[in-house]
N, C-alpha and C. Protein backbone atom coordinates (compact mmCIF):
# COMPACT_ATOMS: atom_id res chain seq x y z
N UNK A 1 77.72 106.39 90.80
CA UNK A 1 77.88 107.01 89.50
C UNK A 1 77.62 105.99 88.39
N UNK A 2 78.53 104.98 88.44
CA UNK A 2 77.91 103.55 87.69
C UNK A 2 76.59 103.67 86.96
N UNK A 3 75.57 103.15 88.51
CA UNK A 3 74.33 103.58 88.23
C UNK A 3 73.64 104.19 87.58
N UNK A 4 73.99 105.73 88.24
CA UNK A 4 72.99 106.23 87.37
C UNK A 4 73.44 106.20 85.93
N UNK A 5 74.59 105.68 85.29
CA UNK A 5 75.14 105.71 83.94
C UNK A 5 74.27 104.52 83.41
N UNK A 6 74.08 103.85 84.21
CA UNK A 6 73.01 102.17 83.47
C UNK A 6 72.12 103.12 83.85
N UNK A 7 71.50 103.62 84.31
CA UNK A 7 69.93 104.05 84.34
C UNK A 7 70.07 104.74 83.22
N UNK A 8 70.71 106.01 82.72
CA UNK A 8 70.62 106.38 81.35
C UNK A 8 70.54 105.61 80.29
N UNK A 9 71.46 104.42 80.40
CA UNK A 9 71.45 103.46 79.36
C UNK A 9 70.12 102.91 78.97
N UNK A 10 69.65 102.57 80.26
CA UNK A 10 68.40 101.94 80.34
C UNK A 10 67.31 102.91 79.88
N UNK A 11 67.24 104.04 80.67
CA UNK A 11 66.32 104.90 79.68
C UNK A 11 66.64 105.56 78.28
N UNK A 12 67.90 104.95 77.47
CA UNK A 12 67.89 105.47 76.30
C UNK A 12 68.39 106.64 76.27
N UNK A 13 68.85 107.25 77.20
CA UNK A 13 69.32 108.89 77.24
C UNK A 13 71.03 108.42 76.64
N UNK A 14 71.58 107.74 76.76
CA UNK A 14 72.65 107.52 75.88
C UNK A 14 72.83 106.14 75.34
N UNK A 15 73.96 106.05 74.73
CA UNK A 15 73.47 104.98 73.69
C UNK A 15 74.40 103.58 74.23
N UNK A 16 74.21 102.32 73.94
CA UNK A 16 74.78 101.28 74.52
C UNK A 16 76.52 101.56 74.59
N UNK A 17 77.03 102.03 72.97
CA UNK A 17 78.39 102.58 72.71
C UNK A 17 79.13 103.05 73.86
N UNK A 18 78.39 104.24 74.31
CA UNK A 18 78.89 104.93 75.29
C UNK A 18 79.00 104.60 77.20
N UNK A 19 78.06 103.88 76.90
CA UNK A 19 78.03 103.00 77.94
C UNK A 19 79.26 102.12 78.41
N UNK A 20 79.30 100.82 77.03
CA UNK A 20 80.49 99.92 76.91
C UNK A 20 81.89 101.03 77.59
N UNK A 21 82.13 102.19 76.75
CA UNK A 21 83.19 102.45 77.14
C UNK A 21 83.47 103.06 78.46
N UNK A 22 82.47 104.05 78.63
CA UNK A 22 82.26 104.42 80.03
C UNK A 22 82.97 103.16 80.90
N UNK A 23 82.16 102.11 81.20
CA UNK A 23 81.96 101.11 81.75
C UNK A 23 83.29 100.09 81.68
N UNK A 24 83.96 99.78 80.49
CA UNK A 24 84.87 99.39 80.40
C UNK A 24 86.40 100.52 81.17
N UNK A 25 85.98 102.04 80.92
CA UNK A 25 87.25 102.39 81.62
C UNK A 25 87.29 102.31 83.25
N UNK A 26 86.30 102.27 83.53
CA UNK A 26 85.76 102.38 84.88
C UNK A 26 86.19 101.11 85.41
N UNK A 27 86.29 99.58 84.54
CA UNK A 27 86.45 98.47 85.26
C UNK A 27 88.42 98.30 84.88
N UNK A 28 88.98 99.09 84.15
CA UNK A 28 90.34 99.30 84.09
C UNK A 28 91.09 100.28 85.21
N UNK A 29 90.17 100.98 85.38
CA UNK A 29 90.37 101.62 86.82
C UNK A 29 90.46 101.16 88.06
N UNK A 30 89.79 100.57 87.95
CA UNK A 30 88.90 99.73 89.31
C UNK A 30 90.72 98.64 89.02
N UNK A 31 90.71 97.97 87.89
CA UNK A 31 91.69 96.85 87.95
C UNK A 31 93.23 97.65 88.31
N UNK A 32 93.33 98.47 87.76
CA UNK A 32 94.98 99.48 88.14
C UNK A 32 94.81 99.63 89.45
N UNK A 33 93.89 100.24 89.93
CA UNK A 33 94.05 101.01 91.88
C UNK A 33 94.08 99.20 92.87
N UNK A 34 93.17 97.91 92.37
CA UNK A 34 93.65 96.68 92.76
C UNK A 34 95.03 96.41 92.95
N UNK A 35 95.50 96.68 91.63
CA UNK A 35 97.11 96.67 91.67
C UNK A 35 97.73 97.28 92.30
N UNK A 36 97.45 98.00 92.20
CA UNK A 36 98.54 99.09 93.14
C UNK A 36 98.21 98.77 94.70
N UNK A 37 97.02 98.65 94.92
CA UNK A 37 96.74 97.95 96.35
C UNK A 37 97.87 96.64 97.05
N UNK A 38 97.69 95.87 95.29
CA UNK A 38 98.38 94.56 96.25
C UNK A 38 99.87 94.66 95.68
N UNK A 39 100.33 95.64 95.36
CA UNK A 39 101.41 96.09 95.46
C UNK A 39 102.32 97.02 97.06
N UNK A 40 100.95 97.73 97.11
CA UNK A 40 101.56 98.00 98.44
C UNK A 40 101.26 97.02 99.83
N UNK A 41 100.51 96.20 99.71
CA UNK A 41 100.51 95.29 100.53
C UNK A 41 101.72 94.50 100.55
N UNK A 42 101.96 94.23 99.26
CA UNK A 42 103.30 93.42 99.24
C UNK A 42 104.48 94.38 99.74
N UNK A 43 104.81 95.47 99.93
CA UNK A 43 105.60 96.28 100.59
C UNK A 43 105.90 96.44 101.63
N UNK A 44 104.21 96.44 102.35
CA UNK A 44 103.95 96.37 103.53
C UNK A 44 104.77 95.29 104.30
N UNK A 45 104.30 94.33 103.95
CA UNK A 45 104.42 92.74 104.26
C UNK A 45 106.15 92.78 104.21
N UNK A 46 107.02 93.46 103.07
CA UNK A 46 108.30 93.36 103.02
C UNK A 46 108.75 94.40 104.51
N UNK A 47 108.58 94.80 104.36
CA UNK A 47 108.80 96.04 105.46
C UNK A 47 108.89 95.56 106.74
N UNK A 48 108.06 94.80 106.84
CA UNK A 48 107.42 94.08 108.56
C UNK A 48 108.19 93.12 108.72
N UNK A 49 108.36 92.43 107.80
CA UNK A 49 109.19 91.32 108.03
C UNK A 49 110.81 91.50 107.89
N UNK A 50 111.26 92.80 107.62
CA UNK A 50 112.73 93.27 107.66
C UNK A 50 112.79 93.83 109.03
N UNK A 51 111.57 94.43 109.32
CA UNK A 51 111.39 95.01 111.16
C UNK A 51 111.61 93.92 111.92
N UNK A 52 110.94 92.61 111.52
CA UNK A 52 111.19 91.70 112.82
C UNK A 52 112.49 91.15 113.15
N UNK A 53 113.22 91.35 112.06
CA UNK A 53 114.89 90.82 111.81
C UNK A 53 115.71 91.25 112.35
N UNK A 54 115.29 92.68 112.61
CA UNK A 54 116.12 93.86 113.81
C UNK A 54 116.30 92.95 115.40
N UNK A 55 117.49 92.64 115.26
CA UNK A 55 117.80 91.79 116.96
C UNK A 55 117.79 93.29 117.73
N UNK A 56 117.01 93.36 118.37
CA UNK A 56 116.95 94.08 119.50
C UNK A 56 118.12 93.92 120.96
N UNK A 57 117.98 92.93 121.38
CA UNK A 57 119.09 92.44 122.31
C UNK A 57 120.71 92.49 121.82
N UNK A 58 120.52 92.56 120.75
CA UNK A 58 122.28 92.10 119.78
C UNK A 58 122.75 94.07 120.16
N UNK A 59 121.43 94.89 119.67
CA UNK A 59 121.60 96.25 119.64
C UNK A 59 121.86 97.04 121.08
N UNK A 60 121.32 96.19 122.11
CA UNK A 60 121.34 96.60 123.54
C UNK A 60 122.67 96.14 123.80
N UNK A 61 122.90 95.38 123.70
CA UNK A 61 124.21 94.76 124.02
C UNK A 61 125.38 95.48 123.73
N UNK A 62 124.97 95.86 122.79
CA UNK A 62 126.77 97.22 122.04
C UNK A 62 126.61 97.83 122.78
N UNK A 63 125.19 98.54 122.73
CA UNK A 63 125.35 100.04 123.19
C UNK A 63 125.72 99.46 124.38
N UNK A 64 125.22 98.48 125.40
CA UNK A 64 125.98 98.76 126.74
C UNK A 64 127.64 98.51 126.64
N UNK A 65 128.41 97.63 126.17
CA UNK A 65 129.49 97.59 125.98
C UNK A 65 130.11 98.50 125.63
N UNK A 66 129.54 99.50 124.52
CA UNK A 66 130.81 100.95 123.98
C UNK A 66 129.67 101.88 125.41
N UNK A 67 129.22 101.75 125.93
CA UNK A 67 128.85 102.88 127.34
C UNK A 67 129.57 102.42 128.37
N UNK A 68 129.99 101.47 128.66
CA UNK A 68 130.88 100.84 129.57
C UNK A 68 131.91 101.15 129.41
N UNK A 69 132.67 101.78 128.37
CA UNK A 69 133.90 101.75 127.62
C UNK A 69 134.50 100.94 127.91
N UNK A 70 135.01 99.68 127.38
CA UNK A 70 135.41 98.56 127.76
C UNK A 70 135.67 98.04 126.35
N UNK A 71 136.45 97.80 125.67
CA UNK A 71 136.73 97.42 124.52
C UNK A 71 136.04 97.63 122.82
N UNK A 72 135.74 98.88 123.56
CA UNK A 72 135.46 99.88 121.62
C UNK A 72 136.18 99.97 121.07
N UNK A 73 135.32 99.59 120.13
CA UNK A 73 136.48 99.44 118.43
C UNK A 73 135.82 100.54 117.54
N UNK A 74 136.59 100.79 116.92
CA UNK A 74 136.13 102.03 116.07
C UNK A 74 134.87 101.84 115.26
N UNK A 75 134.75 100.59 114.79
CA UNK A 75 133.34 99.95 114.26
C UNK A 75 132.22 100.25 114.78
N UNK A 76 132.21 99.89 116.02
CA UNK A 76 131.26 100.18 116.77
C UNK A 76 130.93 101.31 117.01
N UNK A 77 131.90 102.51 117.19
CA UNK A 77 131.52 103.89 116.90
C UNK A 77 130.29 104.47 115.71
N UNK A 78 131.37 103.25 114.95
CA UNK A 78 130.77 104.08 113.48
C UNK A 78 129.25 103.30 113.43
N UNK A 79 129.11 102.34 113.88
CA UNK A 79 128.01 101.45 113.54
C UNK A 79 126.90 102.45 114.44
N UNK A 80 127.21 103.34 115.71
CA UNK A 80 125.93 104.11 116.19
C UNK A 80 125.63 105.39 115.99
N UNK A 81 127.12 106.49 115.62
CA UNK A 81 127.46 107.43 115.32
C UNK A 81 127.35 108.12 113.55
N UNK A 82 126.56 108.92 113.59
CA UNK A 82 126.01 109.33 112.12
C UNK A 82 127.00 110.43 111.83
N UNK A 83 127.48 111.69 113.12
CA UNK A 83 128.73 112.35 112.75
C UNK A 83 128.32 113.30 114.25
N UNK A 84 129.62 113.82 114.29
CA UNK A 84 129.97 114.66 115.40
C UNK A 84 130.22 116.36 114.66
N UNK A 85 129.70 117.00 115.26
CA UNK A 85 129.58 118.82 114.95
C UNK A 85 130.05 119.72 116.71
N UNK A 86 131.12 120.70 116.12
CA UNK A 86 131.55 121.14 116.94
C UNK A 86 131.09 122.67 116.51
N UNK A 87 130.52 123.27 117.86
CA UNK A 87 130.59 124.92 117.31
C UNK A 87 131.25 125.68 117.85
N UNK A 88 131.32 127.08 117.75
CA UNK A 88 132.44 127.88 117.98
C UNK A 88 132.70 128.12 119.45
N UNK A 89 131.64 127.43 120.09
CA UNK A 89 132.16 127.90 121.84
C UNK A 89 132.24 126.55 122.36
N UNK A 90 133.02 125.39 121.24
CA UNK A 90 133.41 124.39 121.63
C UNK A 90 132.11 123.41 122.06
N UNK A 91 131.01 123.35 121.70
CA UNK A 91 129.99 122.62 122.41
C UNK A 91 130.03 121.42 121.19
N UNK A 92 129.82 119.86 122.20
CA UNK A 92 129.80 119.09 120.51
C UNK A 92 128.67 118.46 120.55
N UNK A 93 127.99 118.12 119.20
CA UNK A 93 126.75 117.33 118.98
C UNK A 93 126.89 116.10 117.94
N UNK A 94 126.28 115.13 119.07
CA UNK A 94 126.49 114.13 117.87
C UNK A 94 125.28 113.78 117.39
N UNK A 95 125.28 113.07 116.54
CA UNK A 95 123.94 112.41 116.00
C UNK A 95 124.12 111.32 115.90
N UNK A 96 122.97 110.72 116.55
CA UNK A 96 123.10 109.01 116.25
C UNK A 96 122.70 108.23 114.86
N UNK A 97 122.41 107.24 114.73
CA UNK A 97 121.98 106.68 113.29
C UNK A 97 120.63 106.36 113.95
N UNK A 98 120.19 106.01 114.97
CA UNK A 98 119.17 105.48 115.29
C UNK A 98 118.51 106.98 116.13
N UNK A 99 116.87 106.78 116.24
CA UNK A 99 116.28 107.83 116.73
C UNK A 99 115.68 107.11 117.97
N UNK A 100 115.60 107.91 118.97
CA UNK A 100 115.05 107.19 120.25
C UNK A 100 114.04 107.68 120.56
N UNK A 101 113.65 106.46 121.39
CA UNK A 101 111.72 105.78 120.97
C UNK A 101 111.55 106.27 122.83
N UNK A 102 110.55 106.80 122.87
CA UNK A 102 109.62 107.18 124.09
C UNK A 102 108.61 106.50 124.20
């Protein structure tokens, strides 16, 4: 699109004026969507590096200890347990905080 906007220029079908601005919003454009690029890169990058921080083993380790039942503390409940729902023919569902990975 550029292009063919300098080819008009060039053939005189519009005038340098219109050009400049054309051309100038086009390179303010171009500079905002950059930004926002290395904005979400920088997100990215935050994100990944809060993922790698997740001790995996620290997390295996509870869960086997409160599945063992062997010295659960209510913490630990709460630290895997998002809430418990009972319905009317007594059936209960819990929900965890974490979603499990296949």
């Amino acid at each position: 699109m550029l292009e063919e906007i300098y080819q008009d220029k060039v053939n005189k079908i519009i005038r340098q004026e219109d050009f400049e601005k054309f051309y100038s919003k086009k390179i303010e454009e171009k500079t905002k969507i950059s930004n926002e690029i290395k904005i979400l890169e920088y997100e990215i990058k935050k994100q990944k590096e809060e993922l790698e921080k997740v001790d995996i083993n620290k997390i295996l380790k509870q869960i086997k200890e409160i599945l063992s039942l062997k010295n659960v503390t209510k913490e630990m409940y709460e630290k895997l347990i998002e809430k418990i729902e009972f319905d009317s023919d007594k059936n209960i569902f819990i929900k965890f905080k974490f979603e499990r990975c296949i």
